[in-house]
Protein backbone atom coordinates (compact mmCIF):
# COMPACT_ATOMS: atom_id res chain seq x y z
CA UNK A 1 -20.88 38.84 54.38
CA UNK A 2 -20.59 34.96 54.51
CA UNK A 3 -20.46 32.75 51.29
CA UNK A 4 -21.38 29.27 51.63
CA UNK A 5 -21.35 26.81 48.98
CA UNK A 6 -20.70 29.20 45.96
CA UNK A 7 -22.28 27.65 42.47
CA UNK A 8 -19.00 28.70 40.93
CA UNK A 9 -17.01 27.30 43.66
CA UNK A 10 -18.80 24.10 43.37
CA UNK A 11 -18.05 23.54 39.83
CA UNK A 12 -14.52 23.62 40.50
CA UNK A 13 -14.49 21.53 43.26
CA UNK A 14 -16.50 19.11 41.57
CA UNK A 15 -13.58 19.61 38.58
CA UNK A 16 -11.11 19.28 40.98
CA UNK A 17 -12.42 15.74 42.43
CA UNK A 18 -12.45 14.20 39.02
CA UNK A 19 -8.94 15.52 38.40
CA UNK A 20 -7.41 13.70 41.46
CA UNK A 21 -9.67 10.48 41.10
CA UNK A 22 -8.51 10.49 37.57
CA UNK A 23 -5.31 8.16 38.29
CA UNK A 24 -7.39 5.46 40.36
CA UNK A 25 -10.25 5.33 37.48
CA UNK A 26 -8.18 5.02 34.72
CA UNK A 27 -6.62 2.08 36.69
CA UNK A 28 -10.02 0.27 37.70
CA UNK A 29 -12.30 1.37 34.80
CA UNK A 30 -9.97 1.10 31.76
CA UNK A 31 -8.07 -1.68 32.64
CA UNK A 32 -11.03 -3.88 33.66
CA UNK A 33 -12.86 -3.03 30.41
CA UNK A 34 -9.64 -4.26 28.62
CA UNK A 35 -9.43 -7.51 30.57
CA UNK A 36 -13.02 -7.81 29.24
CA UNK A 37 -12.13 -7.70 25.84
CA UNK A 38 -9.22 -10.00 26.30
CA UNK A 39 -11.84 -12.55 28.30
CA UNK A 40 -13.87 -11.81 25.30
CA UNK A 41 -11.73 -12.37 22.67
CA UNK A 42 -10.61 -15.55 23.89
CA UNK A 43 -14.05 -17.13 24.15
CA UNK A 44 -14.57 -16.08 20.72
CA UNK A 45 -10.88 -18.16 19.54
CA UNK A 46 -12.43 -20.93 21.94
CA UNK A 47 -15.31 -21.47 20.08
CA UNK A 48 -14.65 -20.40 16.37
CA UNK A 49 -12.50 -24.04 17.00
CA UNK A 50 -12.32 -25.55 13.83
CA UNK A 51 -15.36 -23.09 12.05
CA UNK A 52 -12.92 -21.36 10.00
CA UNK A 53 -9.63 -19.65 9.60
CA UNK A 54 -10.53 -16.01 8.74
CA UNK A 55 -12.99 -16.19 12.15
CA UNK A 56 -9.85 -17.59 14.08
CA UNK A 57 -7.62 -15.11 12.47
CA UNK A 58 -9.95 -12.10 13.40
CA UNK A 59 -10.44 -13.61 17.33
CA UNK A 60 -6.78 -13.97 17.24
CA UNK A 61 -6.03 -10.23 16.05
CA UNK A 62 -8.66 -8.78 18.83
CA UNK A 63 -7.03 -10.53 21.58
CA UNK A 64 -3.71 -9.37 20.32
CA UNK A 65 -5.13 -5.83 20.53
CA UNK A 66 -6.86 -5.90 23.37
CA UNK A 67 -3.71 -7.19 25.18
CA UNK A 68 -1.60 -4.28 24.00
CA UNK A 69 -4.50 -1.70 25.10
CA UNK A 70 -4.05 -3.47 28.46
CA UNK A 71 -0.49 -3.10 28.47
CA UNK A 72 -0.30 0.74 27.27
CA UNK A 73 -2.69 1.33 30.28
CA UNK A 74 -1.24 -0.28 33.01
CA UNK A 75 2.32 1.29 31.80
CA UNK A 76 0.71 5.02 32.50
CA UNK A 77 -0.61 3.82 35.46
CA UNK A 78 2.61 3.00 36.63
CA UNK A 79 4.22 6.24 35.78
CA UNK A 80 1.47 7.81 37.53
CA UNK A 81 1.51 6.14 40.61
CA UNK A 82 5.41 6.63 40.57
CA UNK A 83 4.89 10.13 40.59
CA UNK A 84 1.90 10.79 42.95
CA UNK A 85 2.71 7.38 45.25
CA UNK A 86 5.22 6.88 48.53
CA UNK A 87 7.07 3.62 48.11
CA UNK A 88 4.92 1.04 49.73
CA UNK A 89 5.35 -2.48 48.86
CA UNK A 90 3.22 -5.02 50.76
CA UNK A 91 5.02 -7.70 49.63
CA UNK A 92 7.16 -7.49 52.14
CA UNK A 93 5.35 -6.15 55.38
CA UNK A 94 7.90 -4.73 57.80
CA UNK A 95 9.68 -3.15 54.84
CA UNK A 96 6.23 -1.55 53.96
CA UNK A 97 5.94 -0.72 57.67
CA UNK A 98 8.99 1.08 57.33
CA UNK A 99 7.97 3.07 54.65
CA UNK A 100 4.71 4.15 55.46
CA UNK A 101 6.21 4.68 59.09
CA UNK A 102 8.27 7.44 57.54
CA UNK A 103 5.66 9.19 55.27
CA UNK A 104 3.70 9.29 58.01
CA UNK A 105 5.98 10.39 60.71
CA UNK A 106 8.54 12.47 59.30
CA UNK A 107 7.40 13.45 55.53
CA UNK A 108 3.90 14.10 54.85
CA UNK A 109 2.79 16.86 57.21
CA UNK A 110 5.92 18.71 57.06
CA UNK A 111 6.07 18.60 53.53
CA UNK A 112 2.47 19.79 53.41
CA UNK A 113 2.95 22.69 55.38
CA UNK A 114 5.84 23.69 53.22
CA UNK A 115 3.93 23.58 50.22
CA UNK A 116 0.04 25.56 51.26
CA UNK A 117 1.70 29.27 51.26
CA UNK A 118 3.83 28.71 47.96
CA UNK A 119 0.79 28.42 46.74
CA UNK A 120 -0.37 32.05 47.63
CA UNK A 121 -2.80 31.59 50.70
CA UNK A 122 -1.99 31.69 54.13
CA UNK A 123 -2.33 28.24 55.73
CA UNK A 124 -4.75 28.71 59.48
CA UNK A 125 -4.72 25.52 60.31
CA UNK A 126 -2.41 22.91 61.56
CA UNK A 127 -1.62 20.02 59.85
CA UNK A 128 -2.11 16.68 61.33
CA UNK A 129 -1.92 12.95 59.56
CA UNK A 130 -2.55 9.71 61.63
CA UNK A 131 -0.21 7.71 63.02
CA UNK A 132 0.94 4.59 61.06
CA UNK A 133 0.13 1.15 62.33
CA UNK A 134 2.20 0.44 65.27
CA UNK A 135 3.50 -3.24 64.21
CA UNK A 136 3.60 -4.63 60.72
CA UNK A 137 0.89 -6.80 61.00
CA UNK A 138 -1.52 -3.53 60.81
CA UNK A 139 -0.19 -3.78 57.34
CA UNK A 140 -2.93 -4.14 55.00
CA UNK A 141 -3.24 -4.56 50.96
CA UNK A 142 -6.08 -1.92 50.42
CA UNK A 143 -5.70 1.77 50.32
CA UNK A 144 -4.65 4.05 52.96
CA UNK A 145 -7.02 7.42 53.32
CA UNK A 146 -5.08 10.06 55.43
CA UNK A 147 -7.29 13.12 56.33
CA UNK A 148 -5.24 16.00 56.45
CA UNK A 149 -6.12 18.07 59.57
CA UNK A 150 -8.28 15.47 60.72
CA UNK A 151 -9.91 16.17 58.18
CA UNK A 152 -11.00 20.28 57.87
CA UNK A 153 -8.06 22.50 56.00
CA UNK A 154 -8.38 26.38 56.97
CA UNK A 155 -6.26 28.86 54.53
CA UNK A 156 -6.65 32.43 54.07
CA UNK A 157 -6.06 34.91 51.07
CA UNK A 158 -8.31 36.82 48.54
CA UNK A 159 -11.09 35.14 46.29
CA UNK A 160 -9.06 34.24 43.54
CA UNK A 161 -6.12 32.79 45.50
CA UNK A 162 -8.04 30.50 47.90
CA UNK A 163 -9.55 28.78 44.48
CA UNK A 164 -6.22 29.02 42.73
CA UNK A 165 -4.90 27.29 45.89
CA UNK A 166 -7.66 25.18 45.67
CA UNK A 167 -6.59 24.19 41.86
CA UNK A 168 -2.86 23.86 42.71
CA UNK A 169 -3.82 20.31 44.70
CA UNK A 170 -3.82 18.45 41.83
CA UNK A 171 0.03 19.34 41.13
CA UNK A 172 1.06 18.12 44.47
CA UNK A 173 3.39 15.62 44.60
CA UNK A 174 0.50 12.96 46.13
CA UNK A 175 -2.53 11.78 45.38
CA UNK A 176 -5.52 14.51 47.52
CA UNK A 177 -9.37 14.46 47.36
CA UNK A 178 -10.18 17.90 47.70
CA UNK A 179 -14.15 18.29 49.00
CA UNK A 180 -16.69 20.55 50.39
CA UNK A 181 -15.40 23.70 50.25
CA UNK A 182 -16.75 26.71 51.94
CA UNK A 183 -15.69 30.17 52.16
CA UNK A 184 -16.41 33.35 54.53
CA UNK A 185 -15.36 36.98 54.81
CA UNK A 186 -15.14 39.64 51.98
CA UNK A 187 -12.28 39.74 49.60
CA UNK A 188 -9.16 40.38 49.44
CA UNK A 189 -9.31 38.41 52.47
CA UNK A 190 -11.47 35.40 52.94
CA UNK A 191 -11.44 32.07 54.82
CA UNK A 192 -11.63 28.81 52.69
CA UNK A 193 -12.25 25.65 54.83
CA UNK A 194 -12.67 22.53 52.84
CA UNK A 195 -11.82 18.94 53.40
CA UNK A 196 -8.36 16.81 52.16
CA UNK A 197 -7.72 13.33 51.88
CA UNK A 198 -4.22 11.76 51.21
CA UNK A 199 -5.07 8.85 49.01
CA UNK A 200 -2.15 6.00 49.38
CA UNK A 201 -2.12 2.71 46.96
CA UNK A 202 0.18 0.05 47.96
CA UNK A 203 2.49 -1.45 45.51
CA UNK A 204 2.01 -5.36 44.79
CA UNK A 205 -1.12 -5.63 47.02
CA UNK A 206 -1.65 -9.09 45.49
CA UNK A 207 1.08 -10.41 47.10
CA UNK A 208 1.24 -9.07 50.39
CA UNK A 209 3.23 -10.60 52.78
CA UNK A 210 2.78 -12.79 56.20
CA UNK A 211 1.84 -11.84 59.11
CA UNK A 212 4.67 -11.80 61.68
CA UNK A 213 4.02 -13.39 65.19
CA UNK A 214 5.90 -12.03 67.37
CA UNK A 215 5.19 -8.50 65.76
CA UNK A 216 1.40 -7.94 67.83
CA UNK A 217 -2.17 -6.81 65.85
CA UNK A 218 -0.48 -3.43 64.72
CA UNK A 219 -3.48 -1.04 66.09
CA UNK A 220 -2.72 2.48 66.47
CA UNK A 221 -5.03 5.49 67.51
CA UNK A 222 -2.10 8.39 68.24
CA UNK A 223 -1.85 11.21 65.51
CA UNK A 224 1.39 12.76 65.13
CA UNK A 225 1.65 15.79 62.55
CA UNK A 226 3.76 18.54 61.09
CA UNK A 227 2.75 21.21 63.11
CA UNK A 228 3.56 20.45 66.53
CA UNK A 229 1.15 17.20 66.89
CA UNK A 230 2.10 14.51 68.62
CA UNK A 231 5.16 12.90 67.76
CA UNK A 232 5.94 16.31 66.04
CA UNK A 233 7.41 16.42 62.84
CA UNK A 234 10.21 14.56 62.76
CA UNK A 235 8.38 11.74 65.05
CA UNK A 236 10.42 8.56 65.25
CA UNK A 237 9.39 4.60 65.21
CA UNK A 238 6.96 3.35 68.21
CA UNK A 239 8.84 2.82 71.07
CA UNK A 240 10.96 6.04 70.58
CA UNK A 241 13.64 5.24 67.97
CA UNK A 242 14.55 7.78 65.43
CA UNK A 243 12.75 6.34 62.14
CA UNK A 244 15.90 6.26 59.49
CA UNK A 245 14.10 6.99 55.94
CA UNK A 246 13.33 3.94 53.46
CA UNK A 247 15.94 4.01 50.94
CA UNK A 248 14.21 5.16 47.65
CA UNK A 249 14.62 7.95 45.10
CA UNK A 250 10.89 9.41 45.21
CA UNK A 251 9.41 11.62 48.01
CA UNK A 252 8.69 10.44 51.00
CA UNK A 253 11.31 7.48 50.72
């Protein structure tokens, strides 16, 4: 018997989604509306002028509040992103090179392949991320999407534990769009194929750094991966030097 699409299955998918796109809509939805208010708030102290006091006074005590919403936001957004986020500054380009180099190359995949059977499914596939940009100057200040797999994850395990699996996503240790899943076979053992993403925001995108010249355009089409891709799991810089990890305290740095 082959199941495709499941209306149950979809439901948690569909929960799952809005659970990992939680951290990047809190940071463009809620903070946005609160720099509204704040833009708001001061047109209202720019015109009330010389009207009156108490309409000054009330302007006055909305932008205050609207500037402490902003700031309560953007401090859970930074916890968040310190938890689910490799360093990655772009303020500085070949250190951000660096960094992605070695989340790329030498953390991510393995790491990923450590974690699918701890969560109680049998991983089929192997596990392949793209290669990062092979100069700084591929360095760019929007996110990075990393398919997983190039793009199709295969695990196998009974009914319950493929969607438990499924679930567990949202408490790894980076930000992953979970889509499309489909299953096949008869529990206890089925297959669950679905899509993954790897989701990567840079820190201070709105100061990235200059372009070096003598660095080259930074293109790259290899893939390297934890499962015996190219560059294997422990792949080093381009060119064939052993990439030394960023120094950081968080994963993948």
């Amino acid at each position: 018997m082959k199941l495709n699409r499941l209306n149950p299955v979809a439901v948690l998918v569909v929960g799952v989604v809005l659970c990992l796109l939680s951290g990047g809509g809190i940071y463009a939805l809620l903070i946005q509306s609160s720099q509204s208010r704040i833009n708001a708030a001061q047109a209202r102290i720019d015109a009330a002028g010389d009207v009156s006091d108490q309409a000054n006074l009330a302007a006055q005590r909305d932008l205050k509040n609207a500037k402490l919403q902003v700031a309560s936001i953007q401090k859970n957004w930074i916890k968040k992103q310190d938890s689910l986020m490799p360093p990655y500054d772009v303020s500085d380009r070949f250190r951000a090179w660096k960094q992605i180099s070695y989340e790329l190359e030498a953390y991510l995949g393995p790491d990923i392949e450590r974690w699918v059977p701890r969560t109680g499914v049998t991983l089929l596939s192997a596990v392949s991320v793209q290669a990062p940009p092979s100069s700084p100057n591929g360095i760019t200040n929007v996110p990075m999407v990393i398919p997983i797999g190039g793009g199709s994850v295969s695990v196998g395990g009974s009914f319950r534990n493929i969607l438990a699996h499924i679930l567990r996503w949202n408490n790894f240790n980076r930000l992953v769009l979970i889509d499309n899943l489909q299953l096949a076979g008869t529990s206890p053992y089925m297959e669950g194929t679905y899509s993954a993403k790897v989701i990567i925001f840079p820190q201070n995108e709105d100061k990235i750094g200059a372009a070096i010249p003598e660095a080259g355009s930074g293109t790259s089409t290899a893939t390297f991966g934890g499962a015996g891709g190219p560059g294997g799991p422990m792949g080093g810089m381009p060119g064939g030097a052993p990439m030394a990890p960023p120094q950081s305290g968080r994963p993948g740095g």
